[in-house]
PDB file of N, CA and C in Angstrom:
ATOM      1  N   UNK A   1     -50.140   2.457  -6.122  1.00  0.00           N
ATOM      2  CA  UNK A   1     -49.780   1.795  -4.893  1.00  0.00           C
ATOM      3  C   UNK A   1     -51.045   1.256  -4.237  1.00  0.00           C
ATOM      4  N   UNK A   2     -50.709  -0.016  -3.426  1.00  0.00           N
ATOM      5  CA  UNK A   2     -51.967  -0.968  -3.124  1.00  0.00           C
ATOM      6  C   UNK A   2     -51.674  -0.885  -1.141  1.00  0.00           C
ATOM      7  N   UNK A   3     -52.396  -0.773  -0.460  1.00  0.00           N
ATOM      8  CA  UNK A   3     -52.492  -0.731   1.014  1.00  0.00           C
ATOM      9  C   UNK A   3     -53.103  -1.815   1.401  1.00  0.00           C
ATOM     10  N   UNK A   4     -52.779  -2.555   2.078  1.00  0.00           N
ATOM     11  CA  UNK A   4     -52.761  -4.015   2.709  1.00  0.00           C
ATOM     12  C   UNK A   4     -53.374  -4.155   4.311  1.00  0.00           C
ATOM     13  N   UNK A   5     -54.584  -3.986   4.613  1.00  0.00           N
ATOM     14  CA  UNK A   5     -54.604  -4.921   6.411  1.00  0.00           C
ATOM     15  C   UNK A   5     -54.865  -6.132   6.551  1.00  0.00           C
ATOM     16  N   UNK A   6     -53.914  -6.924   7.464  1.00  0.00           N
ATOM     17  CA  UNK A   6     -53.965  -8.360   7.319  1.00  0.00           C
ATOM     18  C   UNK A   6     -54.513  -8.760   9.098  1.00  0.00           C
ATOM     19  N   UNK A   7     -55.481  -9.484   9.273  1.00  0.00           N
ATOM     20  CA  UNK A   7     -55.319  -9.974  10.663  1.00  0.00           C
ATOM     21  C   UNK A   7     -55.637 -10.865  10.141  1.00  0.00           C
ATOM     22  N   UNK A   8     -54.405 -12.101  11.332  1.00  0.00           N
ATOM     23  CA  UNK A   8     -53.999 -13.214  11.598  1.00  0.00           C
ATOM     24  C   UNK A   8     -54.487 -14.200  12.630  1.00  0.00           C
ATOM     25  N   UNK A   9     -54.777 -15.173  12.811  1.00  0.00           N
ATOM     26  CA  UNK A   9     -54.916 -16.058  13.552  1.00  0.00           C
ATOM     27  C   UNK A   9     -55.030 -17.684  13.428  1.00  0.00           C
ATOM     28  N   UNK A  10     -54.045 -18.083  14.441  1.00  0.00           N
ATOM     29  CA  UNK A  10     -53.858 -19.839  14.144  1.00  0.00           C
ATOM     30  C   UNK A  10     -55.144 -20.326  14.829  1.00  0.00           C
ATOM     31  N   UNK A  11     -55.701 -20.869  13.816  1.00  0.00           N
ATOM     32  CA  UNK A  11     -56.843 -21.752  13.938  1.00  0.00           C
ATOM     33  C   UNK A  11     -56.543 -23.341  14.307  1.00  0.00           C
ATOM     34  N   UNK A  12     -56.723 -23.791  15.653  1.00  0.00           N
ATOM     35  CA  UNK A  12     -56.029 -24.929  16.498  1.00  0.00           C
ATOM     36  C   UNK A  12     -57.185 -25.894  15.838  1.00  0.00           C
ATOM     37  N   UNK A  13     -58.830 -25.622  15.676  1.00  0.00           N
ATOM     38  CA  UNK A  13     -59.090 -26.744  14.930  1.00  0.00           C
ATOM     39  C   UNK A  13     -58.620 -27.477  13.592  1.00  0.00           C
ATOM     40  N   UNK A  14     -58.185 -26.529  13.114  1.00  0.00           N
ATOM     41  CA  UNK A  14     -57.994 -26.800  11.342  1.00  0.00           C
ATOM     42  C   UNK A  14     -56.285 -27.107  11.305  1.00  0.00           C
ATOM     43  N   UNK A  15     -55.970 -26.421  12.459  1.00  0.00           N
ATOM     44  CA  UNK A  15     -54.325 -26.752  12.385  1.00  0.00           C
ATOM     45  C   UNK A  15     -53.739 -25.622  11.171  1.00  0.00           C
ATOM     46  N   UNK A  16     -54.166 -24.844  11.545  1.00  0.00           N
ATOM     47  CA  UNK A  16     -53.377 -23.482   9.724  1.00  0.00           C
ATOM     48  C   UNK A  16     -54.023 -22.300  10.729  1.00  0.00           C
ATOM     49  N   UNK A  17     -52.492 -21.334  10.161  1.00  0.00           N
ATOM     50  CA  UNK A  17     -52.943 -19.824  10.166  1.00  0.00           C
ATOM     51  C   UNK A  17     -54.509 -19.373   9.229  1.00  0.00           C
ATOM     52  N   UNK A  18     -55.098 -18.233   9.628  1.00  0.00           N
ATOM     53  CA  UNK A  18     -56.384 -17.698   8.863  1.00  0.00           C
ATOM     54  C   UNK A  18     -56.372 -16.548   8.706  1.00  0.00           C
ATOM     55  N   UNK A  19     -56.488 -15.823   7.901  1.00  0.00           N
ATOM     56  CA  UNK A  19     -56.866 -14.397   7.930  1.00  0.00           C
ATOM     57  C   UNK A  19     -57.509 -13.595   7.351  1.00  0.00           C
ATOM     58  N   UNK A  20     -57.700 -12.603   7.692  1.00  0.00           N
ATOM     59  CA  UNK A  20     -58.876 -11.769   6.624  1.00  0.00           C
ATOM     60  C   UNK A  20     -57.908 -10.489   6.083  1.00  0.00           C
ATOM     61  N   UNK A  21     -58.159 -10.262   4.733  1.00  0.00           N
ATOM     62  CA  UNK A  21     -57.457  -9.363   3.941  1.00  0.00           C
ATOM     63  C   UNK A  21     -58.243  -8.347   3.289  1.00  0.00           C
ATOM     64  N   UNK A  22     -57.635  -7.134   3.770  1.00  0.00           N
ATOM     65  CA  UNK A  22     -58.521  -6.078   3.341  1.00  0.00           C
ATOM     66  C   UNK A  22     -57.102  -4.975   2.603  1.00  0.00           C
ATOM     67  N   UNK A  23     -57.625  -4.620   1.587  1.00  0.00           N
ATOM     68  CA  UNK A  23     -57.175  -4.121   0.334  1.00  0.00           C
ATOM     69  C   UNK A  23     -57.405  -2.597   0.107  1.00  0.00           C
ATOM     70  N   UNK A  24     -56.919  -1.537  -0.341  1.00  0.00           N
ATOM     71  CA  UNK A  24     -57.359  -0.726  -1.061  1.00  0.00           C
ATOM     72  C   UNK A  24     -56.312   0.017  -2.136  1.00  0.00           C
ATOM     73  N   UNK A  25     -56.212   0.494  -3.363  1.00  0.00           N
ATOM     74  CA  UNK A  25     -55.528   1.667  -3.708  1.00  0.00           C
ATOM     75  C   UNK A  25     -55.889   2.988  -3.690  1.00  0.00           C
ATOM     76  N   UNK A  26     -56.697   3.030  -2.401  1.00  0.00           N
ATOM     77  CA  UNK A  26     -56.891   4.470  -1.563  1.00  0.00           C
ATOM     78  C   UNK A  26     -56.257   3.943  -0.461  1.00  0.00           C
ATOM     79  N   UNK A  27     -56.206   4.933   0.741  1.00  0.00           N
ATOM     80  CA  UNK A  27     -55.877   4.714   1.679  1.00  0.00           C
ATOM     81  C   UNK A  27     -56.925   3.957   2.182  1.00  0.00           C
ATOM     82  N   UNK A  28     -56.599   3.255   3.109  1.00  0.00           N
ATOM     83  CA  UNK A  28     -57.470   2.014   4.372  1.00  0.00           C
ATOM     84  C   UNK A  28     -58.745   2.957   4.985  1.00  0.00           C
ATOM     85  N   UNK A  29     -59.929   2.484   4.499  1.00  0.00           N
ATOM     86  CA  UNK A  29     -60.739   2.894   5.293  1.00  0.00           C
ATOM     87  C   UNK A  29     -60.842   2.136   6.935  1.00  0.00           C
ATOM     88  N   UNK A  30     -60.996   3.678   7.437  1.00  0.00           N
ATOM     89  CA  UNK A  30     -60.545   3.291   9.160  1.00  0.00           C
ATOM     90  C   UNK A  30     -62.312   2.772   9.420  1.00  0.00           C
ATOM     91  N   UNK A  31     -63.414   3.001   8.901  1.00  0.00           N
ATOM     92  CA  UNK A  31     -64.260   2.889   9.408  1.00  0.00           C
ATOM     93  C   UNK A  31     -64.488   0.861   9.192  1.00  0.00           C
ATOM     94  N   UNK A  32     -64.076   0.407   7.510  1.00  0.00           N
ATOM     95  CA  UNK A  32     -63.870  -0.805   7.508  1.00  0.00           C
ATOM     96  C   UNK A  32     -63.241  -1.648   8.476  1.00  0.00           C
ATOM     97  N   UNK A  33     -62.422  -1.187   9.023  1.00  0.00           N
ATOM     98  CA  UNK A  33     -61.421  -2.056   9.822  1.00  0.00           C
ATOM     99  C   UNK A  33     -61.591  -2.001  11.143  1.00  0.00           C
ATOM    100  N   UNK A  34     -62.801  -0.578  11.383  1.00  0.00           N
ATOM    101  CA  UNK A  34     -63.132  -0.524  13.106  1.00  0.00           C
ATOM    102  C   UNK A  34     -64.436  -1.693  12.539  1.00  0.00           C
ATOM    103  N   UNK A  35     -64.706  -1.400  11.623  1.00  0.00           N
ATOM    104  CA  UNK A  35     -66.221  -2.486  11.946  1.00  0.00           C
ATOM    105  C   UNK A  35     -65.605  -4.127  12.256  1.00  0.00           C
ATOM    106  N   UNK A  36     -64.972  -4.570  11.850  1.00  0.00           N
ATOM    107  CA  UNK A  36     -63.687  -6.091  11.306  1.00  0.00           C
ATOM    108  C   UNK A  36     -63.646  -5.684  13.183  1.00  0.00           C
ATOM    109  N   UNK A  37     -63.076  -4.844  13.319  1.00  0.00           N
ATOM    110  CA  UNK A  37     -62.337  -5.254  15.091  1.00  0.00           C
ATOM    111  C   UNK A  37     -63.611  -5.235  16.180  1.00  0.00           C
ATOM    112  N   UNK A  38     -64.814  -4.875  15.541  1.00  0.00           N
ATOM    113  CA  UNK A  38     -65.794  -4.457  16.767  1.00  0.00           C
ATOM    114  C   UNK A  38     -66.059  -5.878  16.410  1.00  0.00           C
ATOM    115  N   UNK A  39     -66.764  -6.855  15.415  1.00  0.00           N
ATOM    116  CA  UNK A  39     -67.060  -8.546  15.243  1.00  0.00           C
ATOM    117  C   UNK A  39     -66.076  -8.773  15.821  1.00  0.00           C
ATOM    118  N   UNK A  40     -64.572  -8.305  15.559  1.00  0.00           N
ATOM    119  CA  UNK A  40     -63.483  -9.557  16.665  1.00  0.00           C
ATOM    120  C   UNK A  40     -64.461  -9.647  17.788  1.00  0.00           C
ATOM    121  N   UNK A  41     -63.954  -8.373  18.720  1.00  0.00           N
ATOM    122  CA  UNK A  41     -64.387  -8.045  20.331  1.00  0.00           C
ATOM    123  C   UNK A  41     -65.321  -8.913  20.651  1.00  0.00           C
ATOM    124  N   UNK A  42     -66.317  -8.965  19.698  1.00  0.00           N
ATOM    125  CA  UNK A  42     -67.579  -9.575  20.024  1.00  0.00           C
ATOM    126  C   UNK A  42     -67.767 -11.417  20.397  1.00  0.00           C
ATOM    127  N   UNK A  43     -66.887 -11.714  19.616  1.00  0.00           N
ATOM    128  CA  UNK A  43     -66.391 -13.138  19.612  1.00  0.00           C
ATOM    129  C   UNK A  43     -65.502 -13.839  20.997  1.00  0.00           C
ATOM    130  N   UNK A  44     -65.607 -12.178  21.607  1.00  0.00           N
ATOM    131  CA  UNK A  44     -64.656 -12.727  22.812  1.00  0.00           C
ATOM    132  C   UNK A  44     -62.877 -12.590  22.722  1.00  0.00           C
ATOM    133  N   UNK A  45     -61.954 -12.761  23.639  1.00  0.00           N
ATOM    134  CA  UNK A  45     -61.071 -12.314  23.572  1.00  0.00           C
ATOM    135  C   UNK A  45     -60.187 -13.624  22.527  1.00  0.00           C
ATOM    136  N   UNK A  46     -59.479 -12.817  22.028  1.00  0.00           N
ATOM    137  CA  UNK A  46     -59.142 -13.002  20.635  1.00  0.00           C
ATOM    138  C   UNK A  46     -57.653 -12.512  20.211  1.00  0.00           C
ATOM    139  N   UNK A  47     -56.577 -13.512  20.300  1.00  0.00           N
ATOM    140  CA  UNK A  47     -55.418 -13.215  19.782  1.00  0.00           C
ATOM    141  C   UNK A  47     -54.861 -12.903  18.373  1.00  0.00           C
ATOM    142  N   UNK A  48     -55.099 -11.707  17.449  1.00  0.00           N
ATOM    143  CA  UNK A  48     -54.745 -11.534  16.430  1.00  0.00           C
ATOM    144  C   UNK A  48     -53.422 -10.917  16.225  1.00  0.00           C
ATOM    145  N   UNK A  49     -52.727 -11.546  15.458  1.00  0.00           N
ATOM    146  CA  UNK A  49     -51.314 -10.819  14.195  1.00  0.00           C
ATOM    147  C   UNK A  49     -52.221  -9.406  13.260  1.00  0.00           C
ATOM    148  N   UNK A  50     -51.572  -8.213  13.169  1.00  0.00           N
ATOM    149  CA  UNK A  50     -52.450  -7.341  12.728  1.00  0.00           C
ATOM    150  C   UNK A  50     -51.211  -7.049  12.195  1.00  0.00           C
ATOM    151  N   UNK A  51     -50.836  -6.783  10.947  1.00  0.00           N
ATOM    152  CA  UNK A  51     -50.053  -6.251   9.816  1.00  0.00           C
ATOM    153  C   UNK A  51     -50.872  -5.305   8.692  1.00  0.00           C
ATOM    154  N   UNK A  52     -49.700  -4.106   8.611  1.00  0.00           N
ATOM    155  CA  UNK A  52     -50.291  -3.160   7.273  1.00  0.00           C
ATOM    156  C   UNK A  52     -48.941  -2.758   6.675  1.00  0.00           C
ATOM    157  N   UNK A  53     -49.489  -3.548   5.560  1.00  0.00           N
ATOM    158  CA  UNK A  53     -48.553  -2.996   4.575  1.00  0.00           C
ATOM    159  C   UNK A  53     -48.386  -2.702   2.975  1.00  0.00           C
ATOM    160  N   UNK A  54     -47.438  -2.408   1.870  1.00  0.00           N
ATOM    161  CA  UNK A  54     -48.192  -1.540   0.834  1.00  0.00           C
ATOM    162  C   UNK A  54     -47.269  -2.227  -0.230  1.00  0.00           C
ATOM    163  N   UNK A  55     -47.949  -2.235  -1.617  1.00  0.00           N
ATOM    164  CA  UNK A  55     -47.480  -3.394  -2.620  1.00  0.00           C
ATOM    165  C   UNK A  55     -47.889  -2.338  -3.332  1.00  0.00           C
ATOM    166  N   UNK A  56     -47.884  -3.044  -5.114  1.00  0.00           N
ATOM    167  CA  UNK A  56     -48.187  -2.747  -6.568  1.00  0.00           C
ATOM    168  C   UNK A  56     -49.462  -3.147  -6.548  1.00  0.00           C
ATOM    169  N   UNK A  57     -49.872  -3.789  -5.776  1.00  0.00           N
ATOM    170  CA  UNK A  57     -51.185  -4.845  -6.060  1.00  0.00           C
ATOM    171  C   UNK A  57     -52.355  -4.426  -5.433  1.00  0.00           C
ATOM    172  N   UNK A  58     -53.632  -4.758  -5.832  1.00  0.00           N
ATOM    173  CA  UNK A  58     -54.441  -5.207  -4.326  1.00  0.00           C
ATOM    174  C   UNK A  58     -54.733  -6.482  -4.296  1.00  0.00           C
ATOM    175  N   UNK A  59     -53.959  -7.518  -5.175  1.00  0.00           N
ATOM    176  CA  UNK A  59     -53.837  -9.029  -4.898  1.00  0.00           C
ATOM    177  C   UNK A  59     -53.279  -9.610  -3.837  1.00  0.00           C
ATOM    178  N   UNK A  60     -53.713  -9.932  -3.745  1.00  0.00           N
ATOM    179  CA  UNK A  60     -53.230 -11.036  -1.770  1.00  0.00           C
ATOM    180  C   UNK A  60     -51.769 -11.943  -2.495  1.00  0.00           C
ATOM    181  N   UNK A  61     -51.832 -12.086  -3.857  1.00  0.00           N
ATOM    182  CA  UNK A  61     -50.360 -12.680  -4.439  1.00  0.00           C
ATOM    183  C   UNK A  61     -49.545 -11.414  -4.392  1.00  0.00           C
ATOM    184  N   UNK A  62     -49.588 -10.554  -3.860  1.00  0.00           N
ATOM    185  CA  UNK A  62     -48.741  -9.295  -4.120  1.00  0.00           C
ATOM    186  C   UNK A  62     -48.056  -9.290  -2.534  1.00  0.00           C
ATOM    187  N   UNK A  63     -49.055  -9.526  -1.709  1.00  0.00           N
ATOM    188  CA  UNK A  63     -48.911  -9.271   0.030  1.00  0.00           C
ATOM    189  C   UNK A  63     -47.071 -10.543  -0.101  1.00  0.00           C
ATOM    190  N   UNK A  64     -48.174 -11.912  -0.629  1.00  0.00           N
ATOM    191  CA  UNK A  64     -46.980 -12.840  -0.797  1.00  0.00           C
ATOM    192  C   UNK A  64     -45.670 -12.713  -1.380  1.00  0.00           C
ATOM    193  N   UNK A  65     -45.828 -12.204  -2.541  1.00  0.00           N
ATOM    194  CA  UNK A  65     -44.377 -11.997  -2.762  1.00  0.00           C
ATOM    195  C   UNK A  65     -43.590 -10.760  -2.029  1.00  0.00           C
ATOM    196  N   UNK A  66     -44.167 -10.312  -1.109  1.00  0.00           N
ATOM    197  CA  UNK A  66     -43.099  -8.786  -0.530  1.00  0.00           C
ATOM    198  C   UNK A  66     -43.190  -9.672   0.612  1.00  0.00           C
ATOM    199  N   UNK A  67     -43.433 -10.816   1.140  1.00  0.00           N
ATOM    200  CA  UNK A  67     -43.133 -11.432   2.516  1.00  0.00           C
ATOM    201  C   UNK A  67     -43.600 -12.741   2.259  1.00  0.00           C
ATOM    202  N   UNK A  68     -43.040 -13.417   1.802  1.00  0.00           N
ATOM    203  CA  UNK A  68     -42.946 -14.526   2.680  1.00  0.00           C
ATOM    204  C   UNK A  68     -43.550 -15.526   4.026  1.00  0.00           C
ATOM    205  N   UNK A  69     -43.339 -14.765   4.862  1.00  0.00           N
ATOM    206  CA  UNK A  69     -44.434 -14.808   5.888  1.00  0.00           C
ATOM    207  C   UNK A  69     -45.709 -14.977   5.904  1.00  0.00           C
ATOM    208  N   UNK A  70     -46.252 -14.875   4.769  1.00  0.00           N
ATOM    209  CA  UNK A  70     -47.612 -14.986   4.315  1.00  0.00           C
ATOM    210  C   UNK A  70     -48.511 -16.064   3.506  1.00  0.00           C
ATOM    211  N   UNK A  71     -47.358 -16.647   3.204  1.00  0.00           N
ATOM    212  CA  UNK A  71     -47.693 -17.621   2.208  1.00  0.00           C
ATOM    213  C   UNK A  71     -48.802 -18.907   2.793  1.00  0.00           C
ATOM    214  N   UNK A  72     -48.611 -19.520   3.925  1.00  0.00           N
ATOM    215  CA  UNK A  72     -49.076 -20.407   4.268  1.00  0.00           C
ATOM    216  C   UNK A  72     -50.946 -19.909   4.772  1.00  0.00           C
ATOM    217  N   UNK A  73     -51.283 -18.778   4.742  1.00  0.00           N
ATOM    218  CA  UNK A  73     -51.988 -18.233   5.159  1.00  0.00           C
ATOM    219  C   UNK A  73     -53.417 -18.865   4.383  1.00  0.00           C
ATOM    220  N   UNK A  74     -54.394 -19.034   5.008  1.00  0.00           N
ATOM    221  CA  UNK A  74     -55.938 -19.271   4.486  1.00  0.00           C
ATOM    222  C   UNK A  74     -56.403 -18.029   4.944  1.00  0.00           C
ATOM    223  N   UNK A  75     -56.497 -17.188   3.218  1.00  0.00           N
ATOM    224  CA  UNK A  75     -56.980 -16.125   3.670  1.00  0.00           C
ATOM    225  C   UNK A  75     -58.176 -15.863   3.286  1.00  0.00           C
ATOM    226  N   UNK A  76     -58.886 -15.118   3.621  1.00  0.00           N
ATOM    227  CA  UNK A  76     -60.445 -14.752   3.067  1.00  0.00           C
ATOM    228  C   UNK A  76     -60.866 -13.149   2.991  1.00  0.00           C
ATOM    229  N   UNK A  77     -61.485 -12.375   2.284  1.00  0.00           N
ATOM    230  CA  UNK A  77     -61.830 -10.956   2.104  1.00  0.00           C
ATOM    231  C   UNK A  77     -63.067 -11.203   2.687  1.00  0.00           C
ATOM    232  N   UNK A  78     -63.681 -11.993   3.119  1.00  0.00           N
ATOM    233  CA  UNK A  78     -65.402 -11.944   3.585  1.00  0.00           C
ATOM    234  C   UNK A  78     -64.951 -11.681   4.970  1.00  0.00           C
ATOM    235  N   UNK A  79     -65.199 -10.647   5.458  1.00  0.00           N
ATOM    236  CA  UNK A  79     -65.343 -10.455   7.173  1.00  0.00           C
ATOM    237  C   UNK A  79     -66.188 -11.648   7.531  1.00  0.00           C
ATOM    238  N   UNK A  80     -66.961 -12.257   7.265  1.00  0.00           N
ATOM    239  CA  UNK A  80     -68.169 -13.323   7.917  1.00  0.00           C
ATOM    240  C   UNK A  80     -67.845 -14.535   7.925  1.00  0.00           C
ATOM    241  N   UNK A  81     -66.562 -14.438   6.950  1.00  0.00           N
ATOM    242  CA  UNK A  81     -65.654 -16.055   6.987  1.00  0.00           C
ATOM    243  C   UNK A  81     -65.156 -16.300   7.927  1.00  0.00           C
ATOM    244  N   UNK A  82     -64.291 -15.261   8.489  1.00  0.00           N
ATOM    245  CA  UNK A  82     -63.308 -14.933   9.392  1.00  0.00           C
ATOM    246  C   UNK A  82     -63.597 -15.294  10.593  1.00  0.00           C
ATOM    247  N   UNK A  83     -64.799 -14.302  10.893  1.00  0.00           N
ATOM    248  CA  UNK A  83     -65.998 -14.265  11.966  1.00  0.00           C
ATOM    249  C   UNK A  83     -66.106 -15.533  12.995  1.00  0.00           C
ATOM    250  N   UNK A  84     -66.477 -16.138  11.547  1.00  0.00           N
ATOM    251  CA  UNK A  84     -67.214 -17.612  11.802  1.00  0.00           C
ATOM    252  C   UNK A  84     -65.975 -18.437  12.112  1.00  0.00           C
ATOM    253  N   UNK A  85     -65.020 -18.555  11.762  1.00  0.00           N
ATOM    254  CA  UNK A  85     -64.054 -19.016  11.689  1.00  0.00           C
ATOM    255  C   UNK A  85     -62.885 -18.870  13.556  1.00  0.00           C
ATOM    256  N   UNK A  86     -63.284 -17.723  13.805  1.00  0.00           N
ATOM    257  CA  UNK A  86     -62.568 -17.052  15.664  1.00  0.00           C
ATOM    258  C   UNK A  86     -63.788 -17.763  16.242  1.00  0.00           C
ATOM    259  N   UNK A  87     -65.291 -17.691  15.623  1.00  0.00           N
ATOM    260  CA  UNK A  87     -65.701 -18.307  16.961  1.00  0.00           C
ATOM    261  C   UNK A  87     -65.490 -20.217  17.181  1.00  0.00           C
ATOM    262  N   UNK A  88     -65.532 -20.619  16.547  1.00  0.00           N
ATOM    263  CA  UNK A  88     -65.683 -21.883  15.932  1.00  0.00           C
ATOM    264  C   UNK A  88     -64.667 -22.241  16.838  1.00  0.00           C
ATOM    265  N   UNK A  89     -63.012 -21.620  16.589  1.00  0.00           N
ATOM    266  CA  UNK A  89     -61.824 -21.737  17.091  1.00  0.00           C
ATOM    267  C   UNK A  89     -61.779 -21.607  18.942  1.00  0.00           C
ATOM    268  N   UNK A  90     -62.925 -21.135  19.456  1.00  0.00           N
ATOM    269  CA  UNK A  90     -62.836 -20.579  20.777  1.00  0.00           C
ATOM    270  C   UNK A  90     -63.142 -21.955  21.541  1.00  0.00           C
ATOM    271  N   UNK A  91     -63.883 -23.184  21.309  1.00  0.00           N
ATOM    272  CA  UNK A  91     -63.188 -23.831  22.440  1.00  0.00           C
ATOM    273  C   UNK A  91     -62.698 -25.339  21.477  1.00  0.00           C
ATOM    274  N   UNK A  92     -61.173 -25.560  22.441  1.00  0.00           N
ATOM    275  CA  UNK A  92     -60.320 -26.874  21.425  1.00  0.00           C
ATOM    276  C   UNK A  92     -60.256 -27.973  22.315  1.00  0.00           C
ATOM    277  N   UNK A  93     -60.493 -28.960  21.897  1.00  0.00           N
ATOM    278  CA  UNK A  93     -60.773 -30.335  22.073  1.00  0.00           C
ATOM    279  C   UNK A  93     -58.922 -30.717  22.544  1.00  0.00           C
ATOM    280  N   UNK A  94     -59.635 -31.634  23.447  1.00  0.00           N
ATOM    281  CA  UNK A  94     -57.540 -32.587  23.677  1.00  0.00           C
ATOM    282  C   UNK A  94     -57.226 -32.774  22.081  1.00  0.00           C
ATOM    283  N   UNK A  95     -57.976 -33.168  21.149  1.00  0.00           N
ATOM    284  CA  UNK A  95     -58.110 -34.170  19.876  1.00  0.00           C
ATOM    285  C   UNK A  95     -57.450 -32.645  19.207  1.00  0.00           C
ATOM    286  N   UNK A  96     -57.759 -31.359  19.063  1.00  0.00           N
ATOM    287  CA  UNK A  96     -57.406 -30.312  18.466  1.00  0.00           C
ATOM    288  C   UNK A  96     -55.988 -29.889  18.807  1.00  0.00           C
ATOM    289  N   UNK A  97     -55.692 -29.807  19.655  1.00  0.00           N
ATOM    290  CA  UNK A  97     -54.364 -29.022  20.584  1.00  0.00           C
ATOM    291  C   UNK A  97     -53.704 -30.203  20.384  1.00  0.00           C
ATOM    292  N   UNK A  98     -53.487 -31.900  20.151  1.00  0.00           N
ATOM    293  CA  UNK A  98     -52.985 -32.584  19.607  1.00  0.00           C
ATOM    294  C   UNK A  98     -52.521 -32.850  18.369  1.00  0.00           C
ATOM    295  N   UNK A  99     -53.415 -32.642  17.330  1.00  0.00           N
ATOM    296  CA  UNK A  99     -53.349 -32.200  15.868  1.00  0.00           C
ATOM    297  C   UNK A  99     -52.560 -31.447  15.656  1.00  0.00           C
ATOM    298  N   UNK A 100     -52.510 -30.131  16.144  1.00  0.00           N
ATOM    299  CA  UNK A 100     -51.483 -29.228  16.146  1.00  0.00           C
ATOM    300  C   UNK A 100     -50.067 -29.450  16.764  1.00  0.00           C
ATOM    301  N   UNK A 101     -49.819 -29.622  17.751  1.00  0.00           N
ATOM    302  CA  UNK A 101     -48.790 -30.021  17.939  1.00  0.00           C
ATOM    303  C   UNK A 101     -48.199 -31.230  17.205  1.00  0.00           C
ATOM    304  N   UNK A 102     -48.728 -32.240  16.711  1.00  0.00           N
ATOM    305  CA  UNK A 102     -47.991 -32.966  15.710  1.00  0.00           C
ATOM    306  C   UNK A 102     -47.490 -32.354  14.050  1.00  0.00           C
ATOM    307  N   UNK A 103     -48.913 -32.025  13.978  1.00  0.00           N
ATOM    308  CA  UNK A 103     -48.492 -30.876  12.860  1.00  0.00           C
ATOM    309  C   UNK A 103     -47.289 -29.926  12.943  1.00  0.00           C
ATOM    310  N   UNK A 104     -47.187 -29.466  13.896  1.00  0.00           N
ATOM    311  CA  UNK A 104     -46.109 -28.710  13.990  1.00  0.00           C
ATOM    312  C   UNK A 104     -44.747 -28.958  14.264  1.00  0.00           C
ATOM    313  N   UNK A 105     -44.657 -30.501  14.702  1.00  0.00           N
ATOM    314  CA  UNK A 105     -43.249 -31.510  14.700  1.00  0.00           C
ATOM    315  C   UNK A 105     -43.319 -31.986  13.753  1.00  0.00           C
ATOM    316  N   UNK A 106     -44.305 -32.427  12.778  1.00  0.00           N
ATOM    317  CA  UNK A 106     -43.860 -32.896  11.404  1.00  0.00           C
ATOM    318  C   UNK A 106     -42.802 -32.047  10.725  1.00  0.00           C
ATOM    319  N   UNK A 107     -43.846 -30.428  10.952  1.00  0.00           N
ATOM    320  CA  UNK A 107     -42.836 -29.571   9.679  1.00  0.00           C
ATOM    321  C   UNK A 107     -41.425 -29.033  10.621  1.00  0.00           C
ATOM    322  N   UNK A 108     -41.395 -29.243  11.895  1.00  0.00           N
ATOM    323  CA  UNK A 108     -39.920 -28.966  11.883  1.00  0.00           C
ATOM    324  C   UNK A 108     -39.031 -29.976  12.119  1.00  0.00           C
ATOM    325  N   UNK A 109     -39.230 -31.234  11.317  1.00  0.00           N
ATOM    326  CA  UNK A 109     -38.721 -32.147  10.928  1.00  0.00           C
ATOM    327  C   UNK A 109     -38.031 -32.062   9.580  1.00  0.00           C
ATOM    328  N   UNK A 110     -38.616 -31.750   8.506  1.00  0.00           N
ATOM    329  CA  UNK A 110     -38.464 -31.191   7.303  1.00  0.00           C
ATOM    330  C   UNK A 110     -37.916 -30.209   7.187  1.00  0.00           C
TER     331      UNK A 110
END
C-alpha cells in the first residue's frame, strides 16, 4: 500500500491547478510535510486543497485513477517547484484574473 499527500492550488497566472505530491509506502513522514507547510507560511497567506489518500502505487498515475479529480493537475514532487510557483502566483495582473475567467467559460461551454 502507497500513502498519498497532495496540496493544491489554482495558479491564476498560468490559468491550471498545481500541486506538490508527496508519496510513501511507509507511512507519511510528518516531519516532510511540516517542512512543505512551514515554505507555504512563509510565502504568505496561501489557499491550499490538502488531500491524503492511499493507492497500490506511489505513482501520481495511481492518485489519478482512484479520483478523477486529479487529473488536470500540474503536479511536481520538488517542494522548490511548488514554492516558486505560490510565490510567483501572489500578485495577479487585470491580464491574469481575465485569462482565467475565460478559461474557465470556455470549458463550461464544452
Amino acid at each position: 500500500m502507497a500513502f498519498h499527500f497532495v496540496a493544491i492550488l489554482s495558479d491564476y497566472v498560468e490559468g491550471q491547478r498545481i500541486g506538490w505530491h508527496y508519496a510513501s509506502e511507509d507511512k507519511l513522514d510528518k516531519e516532510v510535510i511540516g517542512a512543505f507547510m512551514k515554505k507555504v507560511e512563509a510565502c504568505g497567506h496561501t489557499a491550499l486543497g490538502i488531500h491524503k489518500l492511499s493507492t497500490d502505487s506511489v505513482k501520481w498515475s495511481s492518485v489519478v485513477e482512484k479520483d478523477s479529480f486529479f487529473e488536470d493537475i500540474f503536479v511536481t514532487e520538488d517542494m522548490e517547484v511548488i514554492i516558486s510557483q505560490i510565490s510567483a502566483s501572489k500578485e495577479l495582473s487585470v491580464h491574469d484574473v481575465v485569462k482565467c475567467i475565460r478559461r474557465v467559460s470556455i470549458e463550461n461551454k464544452t
